[in-house]
N, C-alpha and C. Protein backbone atom coordinates (compact mmCIF):
# COMPACT_ATOMS: atom_id res chain seq x y z
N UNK A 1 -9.53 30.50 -20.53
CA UNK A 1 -10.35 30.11 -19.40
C UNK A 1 -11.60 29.37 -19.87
N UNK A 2 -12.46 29.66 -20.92
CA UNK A 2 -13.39 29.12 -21.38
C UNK A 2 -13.06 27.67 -22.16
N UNK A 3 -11.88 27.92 -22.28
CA UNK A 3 -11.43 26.31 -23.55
C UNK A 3 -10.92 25.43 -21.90
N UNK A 4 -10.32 25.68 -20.93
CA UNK A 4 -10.40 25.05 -19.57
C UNK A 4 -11.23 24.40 -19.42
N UNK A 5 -12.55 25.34 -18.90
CA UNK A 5 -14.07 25.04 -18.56
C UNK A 5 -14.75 24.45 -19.97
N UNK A 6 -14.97 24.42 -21.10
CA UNK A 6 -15.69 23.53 -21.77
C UNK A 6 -14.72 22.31 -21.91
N UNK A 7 -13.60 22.24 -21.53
CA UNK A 7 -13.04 20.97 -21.66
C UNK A 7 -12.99 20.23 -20.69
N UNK A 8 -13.13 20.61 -19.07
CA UNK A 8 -13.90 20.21 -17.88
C UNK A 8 -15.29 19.35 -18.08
N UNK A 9 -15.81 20.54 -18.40
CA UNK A 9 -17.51 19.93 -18.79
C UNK A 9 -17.44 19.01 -19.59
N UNK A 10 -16.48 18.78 -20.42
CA UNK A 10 -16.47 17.32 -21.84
C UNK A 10 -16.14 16.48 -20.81
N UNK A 11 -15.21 16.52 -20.13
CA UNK A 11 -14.16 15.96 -19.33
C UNK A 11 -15.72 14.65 -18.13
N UNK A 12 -16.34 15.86 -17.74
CA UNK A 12 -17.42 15.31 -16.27
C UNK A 12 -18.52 14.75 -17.01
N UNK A 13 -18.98 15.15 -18.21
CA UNK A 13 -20.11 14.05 -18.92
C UNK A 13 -19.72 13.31 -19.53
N UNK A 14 -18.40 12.68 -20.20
CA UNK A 14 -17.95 11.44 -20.78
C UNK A 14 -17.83 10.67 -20.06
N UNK A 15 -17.38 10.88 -18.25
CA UNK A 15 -16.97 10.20 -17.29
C UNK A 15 -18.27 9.83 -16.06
N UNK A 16 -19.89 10.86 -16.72
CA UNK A 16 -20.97 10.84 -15.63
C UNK A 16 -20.95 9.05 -15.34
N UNK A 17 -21.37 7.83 -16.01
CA UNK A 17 -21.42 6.58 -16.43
C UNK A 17 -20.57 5.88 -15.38
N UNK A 18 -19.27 6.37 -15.48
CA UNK A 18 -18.44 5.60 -14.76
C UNK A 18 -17.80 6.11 -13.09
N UNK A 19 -18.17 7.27 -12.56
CA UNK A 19 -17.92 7.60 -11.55
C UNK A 19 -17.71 6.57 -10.54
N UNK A 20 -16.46 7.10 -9.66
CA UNK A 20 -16.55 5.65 -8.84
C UNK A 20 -16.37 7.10 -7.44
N UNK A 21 -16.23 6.71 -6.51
CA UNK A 21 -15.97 7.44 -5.18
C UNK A 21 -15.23 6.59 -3.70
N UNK A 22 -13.91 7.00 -3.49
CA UNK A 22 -13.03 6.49 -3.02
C UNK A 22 -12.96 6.76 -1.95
N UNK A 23 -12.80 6.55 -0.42
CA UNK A 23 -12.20 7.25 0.45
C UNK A 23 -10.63 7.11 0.72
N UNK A 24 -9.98 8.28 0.28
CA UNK A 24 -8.68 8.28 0.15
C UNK A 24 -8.36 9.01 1.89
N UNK A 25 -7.38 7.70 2.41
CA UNK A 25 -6.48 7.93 3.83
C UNK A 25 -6.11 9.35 3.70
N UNK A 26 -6.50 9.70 4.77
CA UNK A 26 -5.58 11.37 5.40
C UNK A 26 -4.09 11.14 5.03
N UNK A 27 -3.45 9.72 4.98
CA UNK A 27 -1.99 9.70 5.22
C UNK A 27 -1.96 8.54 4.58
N UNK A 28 -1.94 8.29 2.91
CA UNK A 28 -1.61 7.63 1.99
C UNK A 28 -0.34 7.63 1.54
N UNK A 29 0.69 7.83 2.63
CA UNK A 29 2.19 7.58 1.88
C UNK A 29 3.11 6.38 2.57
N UNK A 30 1.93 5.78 3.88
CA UNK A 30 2.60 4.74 4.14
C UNK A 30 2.33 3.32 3.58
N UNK A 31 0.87 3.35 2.58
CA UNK A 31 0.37 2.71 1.77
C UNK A 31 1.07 2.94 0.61
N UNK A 32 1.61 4.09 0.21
CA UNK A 32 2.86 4.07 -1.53
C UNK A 32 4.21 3.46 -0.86
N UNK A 33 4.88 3.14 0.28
CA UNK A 33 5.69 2.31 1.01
C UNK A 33 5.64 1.58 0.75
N UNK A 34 4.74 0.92 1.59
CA UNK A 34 4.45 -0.67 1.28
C UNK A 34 3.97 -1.33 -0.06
N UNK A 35 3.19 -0.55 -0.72
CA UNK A 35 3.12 -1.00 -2.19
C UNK A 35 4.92 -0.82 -3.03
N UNK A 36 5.24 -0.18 -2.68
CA UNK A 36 6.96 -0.18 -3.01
C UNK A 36 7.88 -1.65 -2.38
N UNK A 37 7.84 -1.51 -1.16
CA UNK A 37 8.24 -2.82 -0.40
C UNK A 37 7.73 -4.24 -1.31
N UNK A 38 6.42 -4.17 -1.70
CA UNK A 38 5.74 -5.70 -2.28
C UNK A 38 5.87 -5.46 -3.51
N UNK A 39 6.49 -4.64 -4.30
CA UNK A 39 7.18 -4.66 -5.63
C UNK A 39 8.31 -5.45 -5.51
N UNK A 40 9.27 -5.36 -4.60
CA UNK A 40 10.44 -5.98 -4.54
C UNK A 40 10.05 -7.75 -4.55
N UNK A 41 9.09 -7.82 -3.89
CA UNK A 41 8.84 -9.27 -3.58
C UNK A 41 8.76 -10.09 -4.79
N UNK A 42 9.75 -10.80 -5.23
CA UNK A 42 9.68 -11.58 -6.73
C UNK A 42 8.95 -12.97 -6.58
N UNK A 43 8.65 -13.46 -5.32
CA UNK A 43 7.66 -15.00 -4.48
C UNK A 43 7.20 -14.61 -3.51
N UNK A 44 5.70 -15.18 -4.09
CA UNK A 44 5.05 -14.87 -2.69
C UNK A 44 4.08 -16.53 -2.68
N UNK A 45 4.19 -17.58 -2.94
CA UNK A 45 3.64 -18.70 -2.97
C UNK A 45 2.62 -18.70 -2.47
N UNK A 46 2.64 -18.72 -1.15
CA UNK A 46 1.02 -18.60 -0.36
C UNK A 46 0.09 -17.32 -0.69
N UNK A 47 0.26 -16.57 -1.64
CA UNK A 47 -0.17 -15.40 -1.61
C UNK A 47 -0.83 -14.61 -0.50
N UNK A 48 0.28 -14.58 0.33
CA UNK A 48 0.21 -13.89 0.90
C UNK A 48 0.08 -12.52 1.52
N UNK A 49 0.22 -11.82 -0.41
CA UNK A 49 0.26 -10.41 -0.35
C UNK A 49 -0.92 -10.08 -1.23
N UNK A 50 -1.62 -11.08 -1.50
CA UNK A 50 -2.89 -10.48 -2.20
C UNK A 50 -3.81 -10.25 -1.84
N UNK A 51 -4.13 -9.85 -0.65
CA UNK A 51 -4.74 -8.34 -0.18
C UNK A 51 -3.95 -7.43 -0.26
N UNK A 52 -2.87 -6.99 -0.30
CA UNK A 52 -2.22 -5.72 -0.81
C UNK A 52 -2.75 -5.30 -2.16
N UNK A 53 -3.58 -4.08 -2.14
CA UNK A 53 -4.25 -4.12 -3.21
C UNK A 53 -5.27 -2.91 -2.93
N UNK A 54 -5.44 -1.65 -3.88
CA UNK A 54 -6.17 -0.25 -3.88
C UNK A 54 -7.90 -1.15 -3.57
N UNK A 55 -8.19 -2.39 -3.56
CA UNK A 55 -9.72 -2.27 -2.90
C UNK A 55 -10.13 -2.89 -1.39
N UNK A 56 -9.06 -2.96 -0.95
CA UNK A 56 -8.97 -3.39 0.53
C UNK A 56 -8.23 -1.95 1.01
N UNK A 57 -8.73 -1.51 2.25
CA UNK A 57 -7.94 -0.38 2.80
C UNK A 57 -6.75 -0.82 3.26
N UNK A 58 -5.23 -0.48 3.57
CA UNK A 58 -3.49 -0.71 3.48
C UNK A 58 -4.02 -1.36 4.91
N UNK A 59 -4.60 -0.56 5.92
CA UNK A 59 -4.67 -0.72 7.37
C UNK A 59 -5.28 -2.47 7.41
N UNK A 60 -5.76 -2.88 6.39
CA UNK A 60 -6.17 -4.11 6.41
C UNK A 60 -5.89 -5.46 5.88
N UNK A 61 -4.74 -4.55 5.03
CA UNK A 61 -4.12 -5.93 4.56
C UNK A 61 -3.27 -6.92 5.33
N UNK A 62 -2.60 -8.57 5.39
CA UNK A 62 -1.92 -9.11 5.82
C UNK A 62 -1.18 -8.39 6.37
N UNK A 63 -0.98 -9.01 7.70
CA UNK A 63 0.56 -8.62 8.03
C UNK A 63 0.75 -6.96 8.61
N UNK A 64 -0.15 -6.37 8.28
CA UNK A 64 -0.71 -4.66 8.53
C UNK A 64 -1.09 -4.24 9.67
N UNK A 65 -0.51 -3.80 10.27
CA UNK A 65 -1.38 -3.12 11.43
C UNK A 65 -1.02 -1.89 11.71
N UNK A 66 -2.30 -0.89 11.88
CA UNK A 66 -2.20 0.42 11.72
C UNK A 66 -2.27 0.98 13.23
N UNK A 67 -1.89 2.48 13.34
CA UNK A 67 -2.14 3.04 14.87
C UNK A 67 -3.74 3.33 15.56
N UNK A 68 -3.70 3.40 16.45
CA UNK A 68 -5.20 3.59 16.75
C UNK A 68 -5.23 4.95 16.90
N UNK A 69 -3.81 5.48 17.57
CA UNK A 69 -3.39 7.50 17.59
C UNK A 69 -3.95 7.69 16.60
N UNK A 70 -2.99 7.48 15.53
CA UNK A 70 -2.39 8.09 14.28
C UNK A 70 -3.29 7.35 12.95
N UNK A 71 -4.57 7.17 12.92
CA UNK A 71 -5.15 6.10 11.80
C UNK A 71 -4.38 6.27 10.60
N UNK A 72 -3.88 5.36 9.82
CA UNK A 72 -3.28 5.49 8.30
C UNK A 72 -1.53 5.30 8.86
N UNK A 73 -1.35 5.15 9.61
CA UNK A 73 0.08 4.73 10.14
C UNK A 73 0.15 3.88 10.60
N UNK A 74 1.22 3.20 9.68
CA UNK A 74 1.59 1.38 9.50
C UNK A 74 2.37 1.73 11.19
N UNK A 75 2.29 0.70 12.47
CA UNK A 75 2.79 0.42 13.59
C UNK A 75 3.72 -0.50 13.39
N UNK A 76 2.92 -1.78 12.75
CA UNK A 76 3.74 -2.97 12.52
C UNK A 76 3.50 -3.63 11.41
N UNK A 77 4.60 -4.46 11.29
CA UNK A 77 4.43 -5.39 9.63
C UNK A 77 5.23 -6.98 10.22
N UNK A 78 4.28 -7.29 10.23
CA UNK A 78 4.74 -8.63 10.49
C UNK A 78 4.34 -10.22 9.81
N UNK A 79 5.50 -10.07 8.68
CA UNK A 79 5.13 -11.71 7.60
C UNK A 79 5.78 -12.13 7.51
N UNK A 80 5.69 -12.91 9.20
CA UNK A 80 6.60 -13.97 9.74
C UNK A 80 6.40 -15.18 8.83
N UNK A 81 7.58 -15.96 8.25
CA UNK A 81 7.26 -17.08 7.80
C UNK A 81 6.28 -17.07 6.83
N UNK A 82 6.03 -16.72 5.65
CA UNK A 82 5.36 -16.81 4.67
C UNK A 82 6.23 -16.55 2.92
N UNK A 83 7.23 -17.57 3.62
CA UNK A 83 8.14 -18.38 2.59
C UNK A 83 8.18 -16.99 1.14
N UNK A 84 8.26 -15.64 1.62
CA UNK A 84 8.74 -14.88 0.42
C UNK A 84 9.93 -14.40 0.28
N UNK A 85 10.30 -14.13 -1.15
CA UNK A 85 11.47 -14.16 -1.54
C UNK A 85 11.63 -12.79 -2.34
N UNK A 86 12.72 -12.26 -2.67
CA UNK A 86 12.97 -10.96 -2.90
C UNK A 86 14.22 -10.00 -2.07
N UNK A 87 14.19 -8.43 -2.30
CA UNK A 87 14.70 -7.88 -1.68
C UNK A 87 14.15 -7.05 -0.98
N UNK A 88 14.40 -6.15 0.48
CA UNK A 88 14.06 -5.51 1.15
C UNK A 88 13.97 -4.52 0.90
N UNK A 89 12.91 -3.82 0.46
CA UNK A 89 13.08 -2.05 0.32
C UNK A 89 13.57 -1.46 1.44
N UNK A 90 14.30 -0.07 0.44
CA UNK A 90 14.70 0.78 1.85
C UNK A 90 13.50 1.52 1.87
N UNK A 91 12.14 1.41 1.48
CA UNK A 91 10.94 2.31 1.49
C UNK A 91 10.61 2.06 3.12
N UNK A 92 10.53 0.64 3.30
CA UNK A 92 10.48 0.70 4.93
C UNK A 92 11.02 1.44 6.24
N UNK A 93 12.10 2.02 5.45
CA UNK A 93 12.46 2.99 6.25
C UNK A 93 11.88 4.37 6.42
N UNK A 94 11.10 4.55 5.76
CA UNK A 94 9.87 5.54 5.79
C UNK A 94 8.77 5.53 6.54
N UNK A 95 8.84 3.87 7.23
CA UNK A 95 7.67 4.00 7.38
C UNK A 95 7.65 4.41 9.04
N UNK A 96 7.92 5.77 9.27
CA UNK A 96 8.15 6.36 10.43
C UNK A 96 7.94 6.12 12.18
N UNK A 97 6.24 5.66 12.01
CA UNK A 97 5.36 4.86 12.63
C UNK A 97 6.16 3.64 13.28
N UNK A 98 6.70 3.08 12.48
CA UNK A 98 6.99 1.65 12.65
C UNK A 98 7.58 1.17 13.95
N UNK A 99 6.85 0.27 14.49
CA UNK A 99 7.43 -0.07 15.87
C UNK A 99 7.99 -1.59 15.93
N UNK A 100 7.28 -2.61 14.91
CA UNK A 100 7.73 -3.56 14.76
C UNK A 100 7.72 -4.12 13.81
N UNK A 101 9.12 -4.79 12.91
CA UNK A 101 9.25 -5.72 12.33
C UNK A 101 10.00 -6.96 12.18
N UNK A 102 8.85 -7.67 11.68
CA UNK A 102 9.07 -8.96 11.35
C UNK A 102 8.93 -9.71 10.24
N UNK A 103 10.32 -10.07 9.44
CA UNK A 103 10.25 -10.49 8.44
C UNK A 103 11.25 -12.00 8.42
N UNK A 104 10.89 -12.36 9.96
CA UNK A 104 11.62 -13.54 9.48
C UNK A 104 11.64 -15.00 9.16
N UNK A 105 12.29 -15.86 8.94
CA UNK A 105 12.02 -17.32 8.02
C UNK A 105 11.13 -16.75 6.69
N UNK A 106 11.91 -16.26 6.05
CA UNK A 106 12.03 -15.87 4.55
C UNK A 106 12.74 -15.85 3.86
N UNK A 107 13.16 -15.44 2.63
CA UNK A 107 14.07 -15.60 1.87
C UNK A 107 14.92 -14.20 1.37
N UNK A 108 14.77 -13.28 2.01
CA UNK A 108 15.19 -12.14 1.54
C UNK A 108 16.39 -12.24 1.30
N UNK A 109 16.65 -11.46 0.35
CA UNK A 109 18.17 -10.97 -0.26
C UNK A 109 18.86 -9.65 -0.43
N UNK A 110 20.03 -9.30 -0.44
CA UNK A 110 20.27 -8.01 -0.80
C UNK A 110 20.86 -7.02 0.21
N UNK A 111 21.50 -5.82 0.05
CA UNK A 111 21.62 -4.98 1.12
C UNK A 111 20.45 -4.94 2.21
């Protein structure tokens, strides 16, 4: 218990310097979705997915729109026409919330 706690304490003053403080979503698993989904994406030309990204909140990236009920729950995804290419995750199928999508005039491939 003591080799725990002095290795804690090494642990919180090597790291005092760099502290950062995050507000992490009540419901961060429809944000590990969609970061799954834009893995698949092998083109994204217009970069269109670069706001997808841990310093923009998920609810705000392109194409994102979250519930006003349920905050942190993707409603819709819609990146109509923004010429990307890849395959479709089945992560989208997780995304429970989901009331609308739109992914079309793109290039998708695959099951």
């Amino acid at each position: 218990m003591a080799t725990l706690l002095a290795f804690l304490l090494l642990l919180l003053s090597y790291g005092v310097g760099s502290i950062r403080c995050y507000t992490v979503p009540v419901n961060s698993t429809d944000m590990l979705f969609l970061f799954d989904f834009k893995k698949h994406i092998s083109r994204d030309p217009r970069g269109a997915l670069s706001s997808w990204n841990e310093s923009v909140p998920f609810c705000r990236w392109n194409g994102v729109t979250c519930s006003r009920k349920h905050p942190w729950r993707v409603v819709s995804l819609n990146l109509f026409e923004l010429s990307l290419s890849g395959t479709i995750s089945s992560s989208l199928g997780n995304l429970t919330l989901l009331k609308e999508l739109n992914l079309s005039l793109n290039s998708f491939s695959g099951k």
